[in-house]
Protein backbone atom coordinates (compact mmCIF):
# COMPACT_ATOMS: atom_id res chain seq x y z
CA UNK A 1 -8.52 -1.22 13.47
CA UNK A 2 -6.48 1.40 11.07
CA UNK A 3 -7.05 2.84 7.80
CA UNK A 4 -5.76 -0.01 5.33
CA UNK A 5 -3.03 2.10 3.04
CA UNK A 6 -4.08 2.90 -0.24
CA UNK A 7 -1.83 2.66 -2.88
CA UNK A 8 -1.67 4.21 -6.66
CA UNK A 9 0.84 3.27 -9.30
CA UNK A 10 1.67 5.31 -12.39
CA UNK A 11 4.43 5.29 -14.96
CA UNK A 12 6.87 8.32 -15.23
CA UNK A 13 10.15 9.14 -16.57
CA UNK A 14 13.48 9.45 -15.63
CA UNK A 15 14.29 13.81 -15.09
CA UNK A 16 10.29 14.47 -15.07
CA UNK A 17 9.41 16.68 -11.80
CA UNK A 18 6.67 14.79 -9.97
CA UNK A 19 4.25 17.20 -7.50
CA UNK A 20 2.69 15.43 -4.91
CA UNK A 21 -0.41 17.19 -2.28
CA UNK A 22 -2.31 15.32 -0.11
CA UNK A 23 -5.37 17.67 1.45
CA UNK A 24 -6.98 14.74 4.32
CA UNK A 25 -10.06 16.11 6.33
CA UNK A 26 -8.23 15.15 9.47
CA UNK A 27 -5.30 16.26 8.90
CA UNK A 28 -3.85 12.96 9.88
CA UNK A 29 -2.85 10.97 6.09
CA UNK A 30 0.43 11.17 4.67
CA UNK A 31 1.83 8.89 1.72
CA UNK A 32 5.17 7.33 0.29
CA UNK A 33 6.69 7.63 -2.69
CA UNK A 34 8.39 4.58 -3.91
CA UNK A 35 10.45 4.32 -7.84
CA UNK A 36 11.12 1.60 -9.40
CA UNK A 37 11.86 -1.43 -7.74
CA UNK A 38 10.35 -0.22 -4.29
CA UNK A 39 12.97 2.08 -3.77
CA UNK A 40 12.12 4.75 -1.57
CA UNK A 41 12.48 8.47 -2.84
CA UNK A 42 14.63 10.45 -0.56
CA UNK A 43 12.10 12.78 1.57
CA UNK A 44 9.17 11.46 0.42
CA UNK A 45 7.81 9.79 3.62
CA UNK A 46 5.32 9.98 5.60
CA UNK A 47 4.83 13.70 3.87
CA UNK A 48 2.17 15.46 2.96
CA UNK A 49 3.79 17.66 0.36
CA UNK A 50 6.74 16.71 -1.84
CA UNK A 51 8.35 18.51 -5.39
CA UNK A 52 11.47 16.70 -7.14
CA UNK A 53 12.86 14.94 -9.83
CA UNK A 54 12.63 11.64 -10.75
CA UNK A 55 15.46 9.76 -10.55
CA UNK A 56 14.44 6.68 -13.05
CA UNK A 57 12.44 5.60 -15.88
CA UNK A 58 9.26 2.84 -14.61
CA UNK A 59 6.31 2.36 -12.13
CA UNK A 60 6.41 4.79 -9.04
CA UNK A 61 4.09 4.04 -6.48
CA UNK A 62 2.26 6.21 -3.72
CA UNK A 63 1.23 4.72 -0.52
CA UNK A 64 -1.49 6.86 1.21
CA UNK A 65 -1.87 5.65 4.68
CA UNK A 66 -2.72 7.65 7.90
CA UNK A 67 -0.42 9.06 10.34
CA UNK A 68 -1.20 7.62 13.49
CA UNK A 69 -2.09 4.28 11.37
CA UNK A 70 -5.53 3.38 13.79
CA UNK A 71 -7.83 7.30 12.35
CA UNK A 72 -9.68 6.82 8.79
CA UNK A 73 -10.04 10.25 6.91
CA UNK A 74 -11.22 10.74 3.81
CA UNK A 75 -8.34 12.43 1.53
CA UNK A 76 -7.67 13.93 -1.89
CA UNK A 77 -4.63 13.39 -3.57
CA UNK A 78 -2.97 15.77 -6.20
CA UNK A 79 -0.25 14.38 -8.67
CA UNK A 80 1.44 16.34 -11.20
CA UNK A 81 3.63 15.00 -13.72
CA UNK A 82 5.45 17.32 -15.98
């Protein structure tokens, strides 16, 4: 069986920049980035890496899960809010 996804909400606002960094020690995780409302943020998935603004006001959620969805790897994940 896979890696179940992992998932970690936090509240932002609309025109903050949001850095995202996922480090995994196989090299195999990648996350999601949803807004508000599940939306998904344009070129934020199935990254590694991803820099922008934030397009609304709410709870954004990121979705860790690995690549080839059937490896585990143990990961850190890096979020930035400014």
């Amino acid at each position: 069986g896979g890696m179940n996804p992992v998932s970690y909400k936090l509240r932002a606002r609309k025109g903050q920049q949001m850095i995202l960094h996922l480090t995994s020690a196989k090299k195999n995780a990648v996350f999601g980035l949803y807004a508000p409302g599940m939306d998904l943020v344009e070129g934020a998935q199935s990254v590694a890496d991803w820099t922008g603004t934030l397009p609304k006001t709410g709870d954004y959620e990121i979705i860790v899960f690995p690549q080839d969805e059937v490896t585990n790897t143990t990961f850190t994940l890096e979020i930035t809010v400014r």
